[in-house]
Protein backbone atom coordinates (compact mmCIF):
# COMPACT_ATOMS: atom_id res chain seq x y z
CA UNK A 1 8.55 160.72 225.35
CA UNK A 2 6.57 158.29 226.69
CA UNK A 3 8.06 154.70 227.92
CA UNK A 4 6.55 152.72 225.54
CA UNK A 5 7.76 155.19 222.65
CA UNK A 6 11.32 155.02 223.95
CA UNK A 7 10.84 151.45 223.92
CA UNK A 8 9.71 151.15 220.20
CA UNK A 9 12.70 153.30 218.87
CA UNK A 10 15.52 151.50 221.52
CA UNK A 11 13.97 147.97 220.05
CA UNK A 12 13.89 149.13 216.26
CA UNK A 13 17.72 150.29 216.58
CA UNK A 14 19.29 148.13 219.01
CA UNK A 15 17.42 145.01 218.09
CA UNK A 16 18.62 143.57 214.95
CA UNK A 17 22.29 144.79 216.10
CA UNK A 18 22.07 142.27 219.33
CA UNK A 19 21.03 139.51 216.55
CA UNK A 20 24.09 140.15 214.39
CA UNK A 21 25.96 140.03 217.27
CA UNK A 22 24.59 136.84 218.50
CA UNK A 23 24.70 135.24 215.65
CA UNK A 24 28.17 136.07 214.86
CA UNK A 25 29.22 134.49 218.42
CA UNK A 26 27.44 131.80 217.90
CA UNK A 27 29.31 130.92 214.47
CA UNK A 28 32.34 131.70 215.81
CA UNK A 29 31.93 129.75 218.70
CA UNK A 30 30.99 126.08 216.62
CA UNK A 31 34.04 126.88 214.55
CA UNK A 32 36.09 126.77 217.64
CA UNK A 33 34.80 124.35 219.35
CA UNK A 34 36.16 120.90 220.29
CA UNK A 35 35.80 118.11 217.55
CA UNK A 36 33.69 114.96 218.74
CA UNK A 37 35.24 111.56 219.46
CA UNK A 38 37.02 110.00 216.05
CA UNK A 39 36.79 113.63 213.71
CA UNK A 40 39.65 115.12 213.65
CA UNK A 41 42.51 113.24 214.82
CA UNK A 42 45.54 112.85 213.29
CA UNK A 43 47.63 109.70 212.54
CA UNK A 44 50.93 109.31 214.08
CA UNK A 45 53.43 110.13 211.40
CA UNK A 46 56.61 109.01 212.23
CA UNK A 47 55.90 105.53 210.71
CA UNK A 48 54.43 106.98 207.68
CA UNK A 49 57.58 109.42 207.14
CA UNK A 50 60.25 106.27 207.42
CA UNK A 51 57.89 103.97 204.98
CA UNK A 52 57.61 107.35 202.50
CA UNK A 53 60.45 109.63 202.12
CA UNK A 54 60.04 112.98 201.82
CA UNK A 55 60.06 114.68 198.36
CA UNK A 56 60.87 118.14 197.60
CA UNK A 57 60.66 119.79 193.91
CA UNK A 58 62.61 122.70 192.95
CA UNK A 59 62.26 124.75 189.75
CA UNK A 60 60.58 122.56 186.87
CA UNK A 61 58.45 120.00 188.25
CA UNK A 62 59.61 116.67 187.08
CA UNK A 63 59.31 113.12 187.90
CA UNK A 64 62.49 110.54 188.09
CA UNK A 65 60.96 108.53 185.48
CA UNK A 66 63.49 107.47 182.98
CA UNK A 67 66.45 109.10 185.46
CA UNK A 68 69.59 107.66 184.58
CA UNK A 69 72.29 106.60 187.22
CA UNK A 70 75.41 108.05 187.74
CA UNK A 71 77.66 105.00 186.44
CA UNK A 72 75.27 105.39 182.87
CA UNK A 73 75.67 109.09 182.90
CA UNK A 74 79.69 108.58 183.27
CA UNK A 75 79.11 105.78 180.47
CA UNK A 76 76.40 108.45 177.95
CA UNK A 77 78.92 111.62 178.32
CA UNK A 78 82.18 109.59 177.73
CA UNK A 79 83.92 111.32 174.56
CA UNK A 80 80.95 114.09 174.47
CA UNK A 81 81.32 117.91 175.66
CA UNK A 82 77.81 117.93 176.99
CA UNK A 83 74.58 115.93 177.28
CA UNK A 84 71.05 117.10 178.18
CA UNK A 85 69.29 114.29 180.53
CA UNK A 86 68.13 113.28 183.94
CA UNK A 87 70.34 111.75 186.56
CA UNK A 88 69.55 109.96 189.96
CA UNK A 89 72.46 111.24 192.33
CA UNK A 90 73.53 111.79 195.84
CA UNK A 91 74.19 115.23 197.25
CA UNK A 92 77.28 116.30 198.54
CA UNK A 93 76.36 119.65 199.74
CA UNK A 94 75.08 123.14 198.47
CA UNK A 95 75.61 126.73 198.64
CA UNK A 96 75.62 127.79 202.54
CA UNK A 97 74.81 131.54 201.73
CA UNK A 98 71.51 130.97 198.99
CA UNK A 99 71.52 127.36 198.20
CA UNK A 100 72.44 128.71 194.64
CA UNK A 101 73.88 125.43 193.54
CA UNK A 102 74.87 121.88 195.02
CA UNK A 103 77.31 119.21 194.70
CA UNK A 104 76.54 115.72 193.58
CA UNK A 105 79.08 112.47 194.26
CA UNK A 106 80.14 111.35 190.66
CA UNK A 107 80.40 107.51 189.94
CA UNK A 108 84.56 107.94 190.11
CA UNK A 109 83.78 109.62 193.53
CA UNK A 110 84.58 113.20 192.07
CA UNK A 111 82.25 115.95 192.60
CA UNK A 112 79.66 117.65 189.92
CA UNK A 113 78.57 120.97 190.22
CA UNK A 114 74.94 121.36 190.01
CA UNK A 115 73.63 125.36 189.44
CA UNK A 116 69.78 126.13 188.33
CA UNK A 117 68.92 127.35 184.78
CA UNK A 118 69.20 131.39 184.93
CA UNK A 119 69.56 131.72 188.83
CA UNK A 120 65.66 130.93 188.71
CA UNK A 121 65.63 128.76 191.97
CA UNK A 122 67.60 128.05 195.03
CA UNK A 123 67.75 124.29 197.39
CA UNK A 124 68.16 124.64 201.16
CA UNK A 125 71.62 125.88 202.39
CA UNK A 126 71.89 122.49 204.92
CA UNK A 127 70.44 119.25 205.98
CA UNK A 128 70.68 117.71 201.65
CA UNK A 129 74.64 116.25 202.64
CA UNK A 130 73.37 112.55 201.68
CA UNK A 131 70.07 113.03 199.97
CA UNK A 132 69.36 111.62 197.02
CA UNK A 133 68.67 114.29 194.23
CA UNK A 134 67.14 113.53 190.65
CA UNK A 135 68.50 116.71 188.39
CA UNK A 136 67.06 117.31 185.26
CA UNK A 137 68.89 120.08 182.55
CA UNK A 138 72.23 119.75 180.55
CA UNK A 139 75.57 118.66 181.76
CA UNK A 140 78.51 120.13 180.14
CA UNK A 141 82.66 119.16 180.31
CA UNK A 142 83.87 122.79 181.69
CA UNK A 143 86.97 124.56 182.93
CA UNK A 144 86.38 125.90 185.76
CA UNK A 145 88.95 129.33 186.70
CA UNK A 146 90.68 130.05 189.64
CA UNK A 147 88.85 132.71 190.74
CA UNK A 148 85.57 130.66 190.59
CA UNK A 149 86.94 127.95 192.41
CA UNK A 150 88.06 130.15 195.59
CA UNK A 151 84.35 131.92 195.14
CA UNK A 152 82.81 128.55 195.48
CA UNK A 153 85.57 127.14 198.09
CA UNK A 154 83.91 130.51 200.24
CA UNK A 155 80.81 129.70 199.85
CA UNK A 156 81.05 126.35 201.13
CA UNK A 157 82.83 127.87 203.95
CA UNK A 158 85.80 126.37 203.53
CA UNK A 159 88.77 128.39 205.99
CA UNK A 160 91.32 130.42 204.42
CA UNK A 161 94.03 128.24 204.59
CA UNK A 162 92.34 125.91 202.40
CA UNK A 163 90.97 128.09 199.51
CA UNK A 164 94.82 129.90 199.35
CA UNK A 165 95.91 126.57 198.16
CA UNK A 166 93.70 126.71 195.11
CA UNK A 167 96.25 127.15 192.42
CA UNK A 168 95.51 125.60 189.07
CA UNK A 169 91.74 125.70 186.81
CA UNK A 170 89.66 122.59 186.94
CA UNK A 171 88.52 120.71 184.15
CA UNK A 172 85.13 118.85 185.07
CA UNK A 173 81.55 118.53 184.68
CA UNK A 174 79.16 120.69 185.97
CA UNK A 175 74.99 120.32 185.53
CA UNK A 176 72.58 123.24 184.73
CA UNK A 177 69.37 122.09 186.04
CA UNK A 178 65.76 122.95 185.36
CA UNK A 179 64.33 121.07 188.30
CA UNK A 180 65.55 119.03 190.89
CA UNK A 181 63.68 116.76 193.10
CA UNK A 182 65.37 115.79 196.63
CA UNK A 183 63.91 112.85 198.52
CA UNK A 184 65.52 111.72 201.86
């Protein structure tokens, strides 16, 4: 073969290859590359985070709009065996194994049990112990067994000791909820 043959055939092949190539690099390359003065800097947010609490949704997505507060709910389900609503509330604590229910701080200071409609969602297992919490689903007057109360009492991690002296069912409210919202 002659040079300028081999020349024609390299070129024909090779050619249009080193172009992809290039061309490729060179797009990578301007994605990558540093942003110019004022584009793409972020604002410190720190301040923002303490002027706008965080909020977090869980199962349904609801507002607090037209959320009631604890002393009304105490006031709507006096005399009734269950109420379906939405209540503003402050955590207590939740499940430490799935965050498969929580605890809210009643207005008399007792707790309510909070679980989710059909095991269908699950809140973080730490860090909501003073949150404020908007639940939305039914509450119901229930009696809670023995059993139940040690299975919960374990989950919370409560030591031995303490879930041995659960003796005697519990008669109190507990929530279902179909979304929660927790805000800091």
């Amino acid at each position: 073969m002659t040079a300028l043959r081999i020349f024609a055939v390299y070129s024909n092949t090779m050619t249009p290859r080193i172009l992809l190539c290039a061309s490729v690099a060179a797009l990578f390359a301007s994605c990558s590359s540093p942003a110019t003065e004022g584009q793409g800097e972020t604002k410190d947010t720190a301040a923002t985070s303490q002027a706008a609490p965080a909020v977090q949704y869980y199962g349904d997505t609801s507002t607090s709009d037209g959320a009631m507060a604890m002393a009304d709910f105490a006031t709507a389900v006096a005399g009734k065996d269950s109420l379906d609503g939405k209540v503003d509330c402050e955590i207590i604590t939740s499940c430490q194994k799935k965050g498969c229910w929580m605890t809210v701080q009643m207005s008399n200071g007792e707790p309510m049990r909070v679980g989710f409609r059909d095991y269908s969602f699950f809140v973080p297992t730490t860090g909501l112990e003073g949150k404020k919490a908007v639940i939305q689903g039914r509450a119901m007057r229930e009696i809670t067994d023995v059993a139940m109360l040690k299975h919960y009492a374990e989950d919370e991690g409560k030591p031995a000791e303490e879930i041995a002296k659960i003796t005697e069912p519990d008669t109190s409210w507990s929530f279902v909820a179909d979304g929660v919202i927790i805000r800091d």
